[in-house]
C-alpha atoms as a PDB file:
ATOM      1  CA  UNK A   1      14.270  13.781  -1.220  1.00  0.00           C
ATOM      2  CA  UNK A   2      12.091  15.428   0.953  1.00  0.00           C
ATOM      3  CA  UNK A   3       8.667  13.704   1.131  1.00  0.00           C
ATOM      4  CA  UNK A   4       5.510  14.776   2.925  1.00  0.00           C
ATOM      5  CA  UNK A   5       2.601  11.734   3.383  1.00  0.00           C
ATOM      6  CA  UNK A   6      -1.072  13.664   3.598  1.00  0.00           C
ATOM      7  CA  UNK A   7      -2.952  11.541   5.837  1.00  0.00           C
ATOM      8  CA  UNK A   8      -0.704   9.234   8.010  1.00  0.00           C
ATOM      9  CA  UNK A   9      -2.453   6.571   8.956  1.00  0.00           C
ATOM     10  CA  UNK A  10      -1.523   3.056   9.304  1.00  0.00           C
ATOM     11  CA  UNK A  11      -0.318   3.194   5.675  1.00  0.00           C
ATOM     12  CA  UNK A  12       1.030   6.445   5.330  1.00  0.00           C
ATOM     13  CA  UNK A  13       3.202   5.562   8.187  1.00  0.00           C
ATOM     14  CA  UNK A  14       4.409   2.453   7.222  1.00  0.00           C
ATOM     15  CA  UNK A  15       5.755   3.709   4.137  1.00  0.00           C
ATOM     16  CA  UNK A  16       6.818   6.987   5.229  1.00  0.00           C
ATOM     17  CA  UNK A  17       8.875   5.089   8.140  1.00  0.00           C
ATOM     18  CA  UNK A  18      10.572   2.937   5.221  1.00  0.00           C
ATOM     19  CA  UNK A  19      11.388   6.293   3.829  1.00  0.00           C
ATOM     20  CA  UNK A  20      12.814   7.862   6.284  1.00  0.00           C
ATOM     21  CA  UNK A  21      14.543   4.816   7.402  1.00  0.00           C
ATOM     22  CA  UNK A  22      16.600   5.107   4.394  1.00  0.00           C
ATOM     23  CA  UNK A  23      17.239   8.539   4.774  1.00  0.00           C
ATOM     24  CA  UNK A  24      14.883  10.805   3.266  1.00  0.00           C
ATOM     25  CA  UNK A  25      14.027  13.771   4.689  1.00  0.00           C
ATOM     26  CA  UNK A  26       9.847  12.819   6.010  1.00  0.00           C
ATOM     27  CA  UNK A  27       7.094  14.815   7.334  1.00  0.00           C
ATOM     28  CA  UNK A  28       3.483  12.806   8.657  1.00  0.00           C
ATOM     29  CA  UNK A  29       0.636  14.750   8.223  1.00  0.00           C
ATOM     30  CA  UNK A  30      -1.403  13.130  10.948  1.00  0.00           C
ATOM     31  CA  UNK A  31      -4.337  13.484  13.715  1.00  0.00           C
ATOM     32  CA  UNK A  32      -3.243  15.413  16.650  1.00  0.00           C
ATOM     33  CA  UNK A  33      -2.688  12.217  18.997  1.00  0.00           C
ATOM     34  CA  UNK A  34      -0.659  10.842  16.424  1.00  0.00           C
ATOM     35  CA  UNK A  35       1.655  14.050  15.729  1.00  0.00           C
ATOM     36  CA  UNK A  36       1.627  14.115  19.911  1.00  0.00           C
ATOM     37  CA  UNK A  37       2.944  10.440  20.610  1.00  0.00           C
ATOM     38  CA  UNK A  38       5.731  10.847  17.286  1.00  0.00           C
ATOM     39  CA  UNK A  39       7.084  14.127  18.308  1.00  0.00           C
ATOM     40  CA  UNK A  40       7.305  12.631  21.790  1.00  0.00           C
ATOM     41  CA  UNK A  41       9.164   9.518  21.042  1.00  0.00           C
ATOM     42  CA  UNK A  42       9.629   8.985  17.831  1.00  0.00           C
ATOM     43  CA  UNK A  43       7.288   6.738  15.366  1.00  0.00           C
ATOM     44  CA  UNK A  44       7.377   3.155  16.445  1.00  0.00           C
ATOM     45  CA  UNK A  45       7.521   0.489  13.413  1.00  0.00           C
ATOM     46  CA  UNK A  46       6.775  -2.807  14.285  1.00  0.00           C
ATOM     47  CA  UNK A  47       7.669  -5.595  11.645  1.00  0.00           C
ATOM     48  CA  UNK A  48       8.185  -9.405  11.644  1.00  0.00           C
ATOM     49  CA  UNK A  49      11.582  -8.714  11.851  1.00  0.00           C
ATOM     50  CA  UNK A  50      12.581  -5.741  13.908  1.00  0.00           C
ATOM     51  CA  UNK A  51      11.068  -2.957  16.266  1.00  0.00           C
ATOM     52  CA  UNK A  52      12.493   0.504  15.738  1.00  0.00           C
ATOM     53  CA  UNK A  53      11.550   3.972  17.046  1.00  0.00           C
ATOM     54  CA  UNK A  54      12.233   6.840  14.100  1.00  0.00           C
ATOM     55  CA  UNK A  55      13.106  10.008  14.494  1.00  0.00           C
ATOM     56  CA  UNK A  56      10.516  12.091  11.903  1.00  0.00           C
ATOM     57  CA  UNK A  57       8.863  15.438  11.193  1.00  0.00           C
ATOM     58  CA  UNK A  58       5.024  15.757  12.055  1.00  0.00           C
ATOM     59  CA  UNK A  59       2.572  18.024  11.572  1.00  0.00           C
ATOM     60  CA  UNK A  60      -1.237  18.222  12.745  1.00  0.00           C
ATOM     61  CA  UNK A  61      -2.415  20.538   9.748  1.00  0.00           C
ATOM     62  CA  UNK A  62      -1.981  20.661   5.633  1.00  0.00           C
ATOM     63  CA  UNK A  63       0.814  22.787   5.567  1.00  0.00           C
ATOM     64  CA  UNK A  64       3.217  20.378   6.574  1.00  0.00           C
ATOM     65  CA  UNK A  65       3.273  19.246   2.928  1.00  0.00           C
ATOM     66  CA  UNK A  66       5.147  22.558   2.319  1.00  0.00           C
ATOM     67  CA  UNK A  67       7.990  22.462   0.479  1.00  0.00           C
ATOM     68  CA  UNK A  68       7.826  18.628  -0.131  1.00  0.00           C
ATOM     69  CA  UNK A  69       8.967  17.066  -3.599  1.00  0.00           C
ATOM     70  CA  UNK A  70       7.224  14.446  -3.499  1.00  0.00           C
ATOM     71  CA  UNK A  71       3.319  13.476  -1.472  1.00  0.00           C
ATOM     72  CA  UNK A  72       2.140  10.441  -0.665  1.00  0.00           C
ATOM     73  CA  UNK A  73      -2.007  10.995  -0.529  1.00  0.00           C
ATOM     74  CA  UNK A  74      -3.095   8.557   2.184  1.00  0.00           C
ATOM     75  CA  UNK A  75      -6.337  10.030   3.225  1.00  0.00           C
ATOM     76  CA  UNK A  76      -9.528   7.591   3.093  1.00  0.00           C
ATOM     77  CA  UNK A  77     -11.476   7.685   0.095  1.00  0.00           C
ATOM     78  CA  UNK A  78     -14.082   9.589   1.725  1.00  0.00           C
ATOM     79  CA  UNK A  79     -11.896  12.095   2.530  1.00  0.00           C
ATOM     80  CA  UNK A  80     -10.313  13.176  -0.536  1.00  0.00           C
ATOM     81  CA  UNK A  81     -11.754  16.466  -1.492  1.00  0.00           C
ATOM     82  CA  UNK A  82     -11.710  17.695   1.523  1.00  0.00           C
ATOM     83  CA  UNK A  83      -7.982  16.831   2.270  1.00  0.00           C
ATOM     84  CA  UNK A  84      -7.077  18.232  -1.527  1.00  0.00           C
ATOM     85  CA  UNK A  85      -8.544  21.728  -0.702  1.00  0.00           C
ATOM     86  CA  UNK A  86      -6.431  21.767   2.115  1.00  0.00           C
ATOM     87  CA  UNK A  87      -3.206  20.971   0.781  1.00  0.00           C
ATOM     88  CA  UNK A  88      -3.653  22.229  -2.387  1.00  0.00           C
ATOM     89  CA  UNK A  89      -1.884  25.778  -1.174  1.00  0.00           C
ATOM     90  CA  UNK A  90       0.376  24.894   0.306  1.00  0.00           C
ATOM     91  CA  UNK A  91       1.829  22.212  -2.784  1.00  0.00           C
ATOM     92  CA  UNK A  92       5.071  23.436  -4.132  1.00  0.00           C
ATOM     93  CA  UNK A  93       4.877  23.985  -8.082  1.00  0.00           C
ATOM     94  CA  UNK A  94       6.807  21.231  -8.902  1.00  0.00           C
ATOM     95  CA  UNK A  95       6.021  18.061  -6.228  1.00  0.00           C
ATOM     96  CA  UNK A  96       4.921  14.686  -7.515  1.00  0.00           C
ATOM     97  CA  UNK A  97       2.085  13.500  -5.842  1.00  0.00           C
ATOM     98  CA  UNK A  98       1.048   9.801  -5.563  1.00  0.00           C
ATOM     99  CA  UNK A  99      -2.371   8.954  -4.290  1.00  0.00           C
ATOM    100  CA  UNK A 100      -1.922   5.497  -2.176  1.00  0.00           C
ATOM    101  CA  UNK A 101      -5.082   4.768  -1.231  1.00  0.00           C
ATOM    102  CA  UNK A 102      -8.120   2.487  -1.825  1.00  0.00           C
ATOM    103  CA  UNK A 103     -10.760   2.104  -4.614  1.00  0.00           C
ATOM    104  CA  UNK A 104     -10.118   2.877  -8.062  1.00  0.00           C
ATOM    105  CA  UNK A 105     -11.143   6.730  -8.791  1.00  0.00           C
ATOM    106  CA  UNK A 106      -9.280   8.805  -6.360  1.00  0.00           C
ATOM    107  CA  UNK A 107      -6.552   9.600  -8.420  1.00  0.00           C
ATOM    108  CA  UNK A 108      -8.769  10.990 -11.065  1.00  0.00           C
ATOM    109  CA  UNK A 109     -10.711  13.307  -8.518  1.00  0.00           C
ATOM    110  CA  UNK A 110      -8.051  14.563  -6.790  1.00  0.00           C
ATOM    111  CA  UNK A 111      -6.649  15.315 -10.247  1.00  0.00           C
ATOM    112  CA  UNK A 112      -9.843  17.548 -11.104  1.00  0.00           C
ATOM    113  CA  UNK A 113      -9.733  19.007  -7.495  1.00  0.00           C
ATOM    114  CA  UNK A 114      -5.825  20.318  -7.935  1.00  0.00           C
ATOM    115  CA  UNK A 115      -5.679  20.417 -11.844  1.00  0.00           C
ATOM    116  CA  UNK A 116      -2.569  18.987 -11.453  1.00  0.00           C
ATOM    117  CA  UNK A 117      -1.405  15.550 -12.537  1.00  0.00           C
ATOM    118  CA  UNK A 118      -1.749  12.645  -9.514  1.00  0.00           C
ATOM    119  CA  UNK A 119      -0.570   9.372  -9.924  1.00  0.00           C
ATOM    120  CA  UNK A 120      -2.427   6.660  -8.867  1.00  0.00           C
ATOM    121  CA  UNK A 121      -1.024   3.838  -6.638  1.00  0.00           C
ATOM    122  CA  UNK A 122      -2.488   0.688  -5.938  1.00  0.00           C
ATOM    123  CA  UNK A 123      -1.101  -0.694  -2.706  1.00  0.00           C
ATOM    124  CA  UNK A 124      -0.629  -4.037  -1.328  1.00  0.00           C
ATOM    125  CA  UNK A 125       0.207  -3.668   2.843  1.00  0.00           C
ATOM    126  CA  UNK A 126      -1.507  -4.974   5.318  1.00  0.00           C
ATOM    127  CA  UNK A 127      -0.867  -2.702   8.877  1.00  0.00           C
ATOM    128  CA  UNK A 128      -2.524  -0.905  11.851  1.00  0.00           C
ATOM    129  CA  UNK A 129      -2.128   1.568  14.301  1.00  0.00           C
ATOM    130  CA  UNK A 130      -2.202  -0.143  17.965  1.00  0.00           C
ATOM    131  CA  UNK A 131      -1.802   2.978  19.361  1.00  0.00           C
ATOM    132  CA  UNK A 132      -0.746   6.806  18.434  1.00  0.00           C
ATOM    133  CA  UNK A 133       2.358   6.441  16.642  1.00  0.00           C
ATOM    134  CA  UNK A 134       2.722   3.204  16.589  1.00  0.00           C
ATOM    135  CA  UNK A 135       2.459   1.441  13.135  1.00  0.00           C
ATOM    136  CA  UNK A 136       2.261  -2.341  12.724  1.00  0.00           C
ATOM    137  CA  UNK A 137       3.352  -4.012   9.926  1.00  0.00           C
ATOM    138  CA  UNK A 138       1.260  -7.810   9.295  1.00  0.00           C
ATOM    139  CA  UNK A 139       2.822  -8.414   5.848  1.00  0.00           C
ATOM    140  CA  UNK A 140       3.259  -7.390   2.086  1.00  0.00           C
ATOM    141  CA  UNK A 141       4.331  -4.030   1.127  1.00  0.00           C
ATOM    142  CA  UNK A 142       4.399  -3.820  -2.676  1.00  0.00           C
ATOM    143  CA  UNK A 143       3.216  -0.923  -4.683  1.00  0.00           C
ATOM    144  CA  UNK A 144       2.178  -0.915  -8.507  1.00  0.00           C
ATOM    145  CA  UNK A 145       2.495   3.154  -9.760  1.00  0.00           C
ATOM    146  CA  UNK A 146       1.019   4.574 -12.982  1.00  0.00           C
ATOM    147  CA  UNK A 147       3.543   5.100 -15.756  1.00  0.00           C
ATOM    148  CA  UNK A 148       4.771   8.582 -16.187  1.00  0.00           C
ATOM    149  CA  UNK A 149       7.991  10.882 -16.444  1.00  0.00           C
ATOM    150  CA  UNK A 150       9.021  10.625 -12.532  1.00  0.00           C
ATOM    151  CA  UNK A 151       7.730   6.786 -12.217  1.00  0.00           C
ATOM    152  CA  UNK A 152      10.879   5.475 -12.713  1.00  0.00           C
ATOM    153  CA  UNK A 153      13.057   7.005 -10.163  1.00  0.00           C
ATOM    154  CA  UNK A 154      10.327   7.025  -7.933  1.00  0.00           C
ATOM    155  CA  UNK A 155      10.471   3.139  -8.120  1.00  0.00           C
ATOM    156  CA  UNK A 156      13.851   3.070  -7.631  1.00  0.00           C
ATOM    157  CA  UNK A 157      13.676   4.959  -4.920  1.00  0.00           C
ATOM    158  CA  UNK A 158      11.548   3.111  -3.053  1.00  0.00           C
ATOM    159  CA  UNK A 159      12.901   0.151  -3.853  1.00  0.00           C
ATOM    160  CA  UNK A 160      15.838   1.443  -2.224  1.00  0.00           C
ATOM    161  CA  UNK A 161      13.779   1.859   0.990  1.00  0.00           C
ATOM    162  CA  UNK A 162      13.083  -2.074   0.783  1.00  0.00           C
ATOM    163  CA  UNK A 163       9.218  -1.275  -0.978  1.00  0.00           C
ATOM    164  CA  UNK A 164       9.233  -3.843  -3.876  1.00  0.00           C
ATOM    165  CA  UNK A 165       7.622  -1.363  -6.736  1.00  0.00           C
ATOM    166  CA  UNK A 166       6.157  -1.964 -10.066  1.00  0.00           C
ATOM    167  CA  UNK A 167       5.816   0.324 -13.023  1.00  0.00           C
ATOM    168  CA  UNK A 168       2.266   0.125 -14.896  1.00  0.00           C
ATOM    169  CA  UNK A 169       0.911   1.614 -17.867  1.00  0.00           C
ATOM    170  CA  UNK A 170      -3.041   0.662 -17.257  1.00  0.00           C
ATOM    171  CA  UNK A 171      -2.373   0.754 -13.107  1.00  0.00           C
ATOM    172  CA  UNK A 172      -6.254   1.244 -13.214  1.00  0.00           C
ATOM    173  CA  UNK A 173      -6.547  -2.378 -13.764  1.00  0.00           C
ATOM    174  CA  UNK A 174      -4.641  -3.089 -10.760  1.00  0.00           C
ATOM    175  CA  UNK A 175      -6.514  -0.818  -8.830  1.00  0.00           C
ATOM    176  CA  UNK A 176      -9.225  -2.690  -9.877  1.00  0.00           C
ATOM    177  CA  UNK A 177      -8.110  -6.037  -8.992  1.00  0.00           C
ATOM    178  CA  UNK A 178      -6.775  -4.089  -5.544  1.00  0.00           C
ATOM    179  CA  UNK A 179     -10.497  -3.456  -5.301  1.00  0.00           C
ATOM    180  CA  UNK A 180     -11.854  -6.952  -5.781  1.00  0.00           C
ATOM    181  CA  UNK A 181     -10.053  -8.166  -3.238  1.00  0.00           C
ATOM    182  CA  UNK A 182     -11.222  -5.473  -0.770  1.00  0.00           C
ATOM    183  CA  UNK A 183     -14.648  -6.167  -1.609  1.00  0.00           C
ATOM    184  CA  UNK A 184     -13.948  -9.688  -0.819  1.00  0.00           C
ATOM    185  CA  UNK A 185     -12.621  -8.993   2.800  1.00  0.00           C
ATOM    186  CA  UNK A 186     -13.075  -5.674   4.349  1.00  0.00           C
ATOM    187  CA  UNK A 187     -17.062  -6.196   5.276  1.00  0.00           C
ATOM    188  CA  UNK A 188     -16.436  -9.751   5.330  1.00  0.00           C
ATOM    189  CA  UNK A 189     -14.021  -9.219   8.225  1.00  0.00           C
ATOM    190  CA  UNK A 190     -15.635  -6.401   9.715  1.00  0.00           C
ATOM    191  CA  UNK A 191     -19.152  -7.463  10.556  1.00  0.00           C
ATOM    192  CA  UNK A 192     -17.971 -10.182  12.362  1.00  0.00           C
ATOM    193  CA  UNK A 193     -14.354  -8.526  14.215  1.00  0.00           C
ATOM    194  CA  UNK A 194     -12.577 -11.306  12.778  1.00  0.00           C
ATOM    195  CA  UNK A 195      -9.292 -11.525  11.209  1.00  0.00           C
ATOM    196  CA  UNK A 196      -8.598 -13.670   7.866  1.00  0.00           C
ATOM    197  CA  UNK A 197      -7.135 -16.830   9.204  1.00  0.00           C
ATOM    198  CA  UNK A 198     -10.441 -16.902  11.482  1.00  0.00           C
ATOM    199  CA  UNK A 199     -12.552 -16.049   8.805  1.00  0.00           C
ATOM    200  CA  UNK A 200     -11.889 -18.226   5.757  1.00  0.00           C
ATOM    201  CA  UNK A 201     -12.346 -21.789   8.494  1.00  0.00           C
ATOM    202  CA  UNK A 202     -15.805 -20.846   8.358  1.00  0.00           C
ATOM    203  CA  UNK A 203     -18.269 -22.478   6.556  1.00  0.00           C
ATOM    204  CA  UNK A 204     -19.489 -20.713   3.451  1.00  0.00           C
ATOM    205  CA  UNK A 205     -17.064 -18.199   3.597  1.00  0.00           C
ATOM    206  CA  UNK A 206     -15.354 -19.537   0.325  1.00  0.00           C
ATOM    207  CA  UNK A 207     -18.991 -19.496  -1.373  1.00  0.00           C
ATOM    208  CA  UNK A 208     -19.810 -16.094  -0.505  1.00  0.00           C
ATOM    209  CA  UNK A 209     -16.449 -14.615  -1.680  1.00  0.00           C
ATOM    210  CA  UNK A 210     -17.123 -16.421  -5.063  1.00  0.00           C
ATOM    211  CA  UNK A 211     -20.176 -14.715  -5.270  1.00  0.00           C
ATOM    212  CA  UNK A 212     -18.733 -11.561  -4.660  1.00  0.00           C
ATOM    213  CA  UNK A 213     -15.983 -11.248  -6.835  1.00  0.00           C
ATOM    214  CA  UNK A 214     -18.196 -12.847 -10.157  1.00  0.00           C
ATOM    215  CA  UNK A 215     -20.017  -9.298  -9.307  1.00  0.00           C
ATOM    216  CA  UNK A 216     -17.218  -7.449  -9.313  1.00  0.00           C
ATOM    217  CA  UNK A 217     -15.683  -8.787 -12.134  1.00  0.00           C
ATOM    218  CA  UNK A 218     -19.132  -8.501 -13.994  1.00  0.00           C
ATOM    219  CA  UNK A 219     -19.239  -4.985 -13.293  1.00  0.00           C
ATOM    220  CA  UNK A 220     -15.242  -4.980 -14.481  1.00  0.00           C
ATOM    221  CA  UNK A 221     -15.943  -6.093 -17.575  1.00  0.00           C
ATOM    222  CA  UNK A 222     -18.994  -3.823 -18.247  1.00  0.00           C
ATOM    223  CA  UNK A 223     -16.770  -1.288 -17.658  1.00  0.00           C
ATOM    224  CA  UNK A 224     -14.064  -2.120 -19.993  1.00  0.00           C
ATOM    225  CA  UNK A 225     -11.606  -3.046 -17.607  1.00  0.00           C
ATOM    226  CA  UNK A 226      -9.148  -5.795 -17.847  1.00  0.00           C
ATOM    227  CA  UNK A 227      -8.235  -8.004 -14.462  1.00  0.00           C
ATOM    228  CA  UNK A 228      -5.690 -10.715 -14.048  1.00  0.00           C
ATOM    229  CA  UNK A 229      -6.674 -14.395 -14.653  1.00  0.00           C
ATOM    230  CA  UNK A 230      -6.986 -15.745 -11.413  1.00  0.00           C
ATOM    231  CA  UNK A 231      -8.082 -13.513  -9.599  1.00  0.00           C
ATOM    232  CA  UNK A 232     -10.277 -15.839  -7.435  1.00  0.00           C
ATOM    233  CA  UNK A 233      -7.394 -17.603  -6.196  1.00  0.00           C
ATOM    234  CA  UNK A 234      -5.824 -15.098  -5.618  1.00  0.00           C
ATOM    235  CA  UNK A 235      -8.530 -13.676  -3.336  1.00  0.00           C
ATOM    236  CA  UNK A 236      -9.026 -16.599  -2.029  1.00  0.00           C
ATOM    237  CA  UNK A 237      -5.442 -17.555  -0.975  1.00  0.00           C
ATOM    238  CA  UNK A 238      -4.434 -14.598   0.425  1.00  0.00           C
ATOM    239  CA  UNK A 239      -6.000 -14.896   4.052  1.00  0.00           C
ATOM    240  CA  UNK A 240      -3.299 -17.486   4.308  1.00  0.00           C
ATOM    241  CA  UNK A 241      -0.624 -14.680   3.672  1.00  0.00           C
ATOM    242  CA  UNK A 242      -1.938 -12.652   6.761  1.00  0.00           C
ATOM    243  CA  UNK A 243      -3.888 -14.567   8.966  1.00  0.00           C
ATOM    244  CA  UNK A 244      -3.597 -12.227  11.785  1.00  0.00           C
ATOM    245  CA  UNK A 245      -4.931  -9.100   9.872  1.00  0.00           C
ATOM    246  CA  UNK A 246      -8.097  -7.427  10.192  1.00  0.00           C
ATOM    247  CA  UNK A 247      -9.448  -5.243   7.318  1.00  0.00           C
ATOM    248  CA  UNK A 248      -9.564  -1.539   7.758  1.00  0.00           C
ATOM    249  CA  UNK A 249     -13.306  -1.734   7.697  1.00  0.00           C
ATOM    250  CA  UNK A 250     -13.314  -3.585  10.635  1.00  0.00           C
ATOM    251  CA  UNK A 251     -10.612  -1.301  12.347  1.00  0.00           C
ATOM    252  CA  UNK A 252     -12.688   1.851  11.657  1.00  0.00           C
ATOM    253  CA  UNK A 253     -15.925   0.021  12.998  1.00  0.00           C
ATOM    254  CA  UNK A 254     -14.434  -1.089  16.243  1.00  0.00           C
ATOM    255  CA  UNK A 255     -13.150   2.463  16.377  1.00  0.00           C
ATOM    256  CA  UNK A 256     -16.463   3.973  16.002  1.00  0.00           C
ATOM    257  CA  UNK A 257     -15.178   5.775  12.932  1.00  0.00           C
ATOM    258  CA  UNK A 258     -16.648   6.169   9.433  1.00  0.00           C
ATOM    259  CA  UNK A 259     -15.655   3.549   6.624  1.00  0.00           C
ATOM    260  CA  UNK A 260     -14.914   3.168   2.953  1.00  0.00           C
ATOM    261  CA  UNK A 261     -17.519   1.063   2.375  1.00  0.00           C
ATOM    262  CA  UNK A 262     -19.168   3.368  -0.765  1.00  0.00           C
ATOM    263  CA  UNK A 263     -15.885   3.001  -1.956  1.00  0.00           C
ATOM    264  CA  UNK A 264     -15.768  -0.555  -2.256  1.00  0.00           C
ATOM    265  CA  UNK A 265     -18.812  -2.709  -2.423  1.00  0.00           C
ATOM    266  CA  UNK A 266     -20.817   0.488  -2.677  1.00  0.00           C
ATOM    267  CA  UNK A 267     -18.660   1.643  -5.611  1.00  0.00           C
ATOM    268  CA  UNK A 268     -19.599  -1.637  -7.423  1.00  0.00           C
ATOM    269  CA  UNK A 269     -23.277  -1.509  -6.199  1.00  0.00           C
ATOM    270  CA  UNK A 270     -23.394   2.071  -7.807  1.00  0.00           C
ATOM    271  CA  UNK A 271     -21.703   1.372 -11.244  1.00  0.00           C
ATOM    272  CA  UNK A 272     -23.294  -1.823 -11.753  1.00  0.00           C
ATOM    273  CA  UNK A 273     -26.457   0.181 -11.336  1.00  0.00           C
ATOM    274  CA  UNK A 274     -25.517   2.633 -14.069  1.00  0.00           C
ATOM    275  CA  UNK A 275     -24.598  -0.226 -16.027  1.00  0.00           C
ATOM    276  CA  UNK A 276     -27.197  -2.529 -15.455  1.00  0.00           C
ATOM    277  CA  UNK A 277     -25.735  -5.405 -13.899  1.00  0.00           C
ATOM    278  CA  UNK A 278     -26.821  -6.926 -10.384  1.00  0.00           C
ATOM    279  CA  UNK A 279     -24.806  -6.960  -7.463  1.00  0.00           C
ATOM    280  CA  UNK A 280     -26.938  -8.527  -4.952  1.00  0.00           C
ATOM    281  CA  UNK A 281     -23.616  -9.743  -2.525  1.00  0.00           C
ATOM    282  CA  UNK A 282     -22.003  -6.445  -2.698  1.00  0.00           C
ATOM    283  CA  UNK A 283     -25.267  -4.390  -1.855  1.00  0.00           C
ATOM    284  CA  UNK A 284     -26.206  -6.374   0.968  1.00  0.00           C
ATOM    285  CA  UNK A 285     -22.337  -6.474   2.523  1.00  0.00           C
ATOM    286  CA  UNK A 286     -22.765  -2.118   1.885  1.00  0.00           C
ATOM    287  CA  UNK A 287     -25.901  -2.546   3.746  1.00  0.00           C
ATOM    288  CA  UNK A 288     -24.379  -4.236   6.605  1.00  0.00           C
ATOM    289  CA  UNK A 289     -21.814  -2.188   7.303  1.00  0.00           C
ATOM    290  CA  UNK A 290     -23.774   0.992   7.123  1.00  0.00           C
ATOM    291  CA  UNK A 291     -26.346  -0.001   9.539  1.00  0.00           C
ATOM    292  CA  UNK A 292     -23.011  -0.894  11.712  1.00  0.00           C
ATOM    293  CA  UNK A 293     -21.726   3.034  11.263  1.00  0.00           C
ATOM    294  CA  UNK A 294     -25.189   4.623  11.918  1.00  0.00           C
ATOM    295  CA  UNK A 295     -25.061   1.951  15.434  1.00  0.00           C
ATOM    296  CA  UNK A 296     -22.076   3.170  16.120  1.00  0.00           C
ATOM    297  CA  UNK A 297     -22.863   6.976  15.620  1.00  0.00           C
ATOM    298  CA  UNK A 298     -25.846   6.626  18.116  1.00  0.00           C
END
């Protein structure tokens, strides 16, 4: 199949290297330095297990989706429009796009934007870039895709490629609960620089997610949205998974880029607003990490 990934970041290259590792045909849509360092060498993937360089297509503008059957949307959240306009004529007639990227209504704008269907994608990977081209892989790696004509070949194909992949037919629930669990730890691990591990030894950190996520799933319900039982363990227990990672919040802070902060907390700060339930927690942690963007824009 021959796959294009708008937006290759940390994980539009992880996944588009497990692609192409299995022998799809792959083109990264990617910043400049990126596009540079992979047509130089290849795109390094570093995992637990192995370190490989990969031979794969790379293209600093929109039009390498050209062509492609299938997308992968990567872009941040804050990005989406913009991104869609420029890929949107280059898109062949009949590619299936999947948008694989945070919060829970990206999807459903780009869908406006192309008036085409996207499927959304809630994705559980935790990576980074360490340096242009070079994607590291910290753990996990599933994917949960909407239900639809293409899903299931697309799941077996990328189960195929090693990506563990689940069909669902209310995948906005999951994107919800992918949500939670970002408002739990991005600004929570970005204020401070600190990865998981570091972050859940100390005291009060436990509390304060608590408080958190009973926002969240306030607003949830409000909303008419179903998340799983559990879901505070689950938060709770999963710094233990990846210890060593940092949240992309805090890897666009210390790179002095913006966030997706109104996509997270903010998001919940701004519907529980139109629905009339508080989110003290979650405004305060949007707070935060704004006044950390406009220090870092100075």
């Amino acid at each position: 199949m021959k796959i294009a990934v708008m937006g290759a970041g940390a994980v539009g290259c992880y996944y588009g290297a497990m692609l192409a590792r299995a022998g799809h045909a792959v083109t990264l849509v990617a910043r400049p330095q990126h596009v540079k360092a992979i047509l130089d060498r290849g795109l390094v993937l570093e995992t637990a297990s192995f370190t490989e360089s990969i031979a794969i297509a790379a293209a600093a503008d929109a039009a390498g989706v050209r062509d492609a059957d299938l997308v992968l949307f990567c872009v941040k959240s804050g990005d989406t429009v913009a991104a869609g306009r420029e890929m949107a004529p280059h898109l062949a007639p009949g590619a299936t796009i999947l948008s694989l990227q945070n919060g829970v209504d990206n999807a459903e704008r780009l869908q406006q934007l192309l008036g085409r269907p996207v499927i959304p994608t809630a994705v559980y990977v935790a990576t980074e870039m360490p340096a242009p081209g070079h994607v590291r892989h910290h753990g996990r790696g599933e994917l949960v895709i909407g239900a639809g004509e293409r899903s299931p070949a697309l799941a077996e194909m990328f189960a195929r490629a090693g990506v563990r992949t689940e069909i669902s037919g209310r995948v906005v629930d999951d994107l919800w609960t992918k949500l939670i669990v970002n408002c739990a730890y991005n600004a929570l691990s970005a204020i401070p620089q600190l990865p998981y591990g570091r972050m859940m030894r100390v005291s009060g950190i436990a509390a304060s997610m608590t408080d958190i996520v009973e926002e969240c799933l306030a607003v949830a319900r409000a909303s008419g949205v179903r998340v799983e039982d559990g879901i505070l363990a689950k938060v709770l227990g999963l710094a233990a998974t990846m210890p060593d990672q940092l949240s992309s919040t805090a890897q666009d802070l210390a790179r002095g880029k913006p966030t997706e902060i109104d996509h997270l907390n903010g998001y919940i700060v701004r519907t529980g607003e139109r629905l009339g339930v508080a989110t003290p927690a979650n405004r305060l942690l949007t707070v935060v990490v704004r006044l950390m963007e406009a220090r870092g824009s100075d």
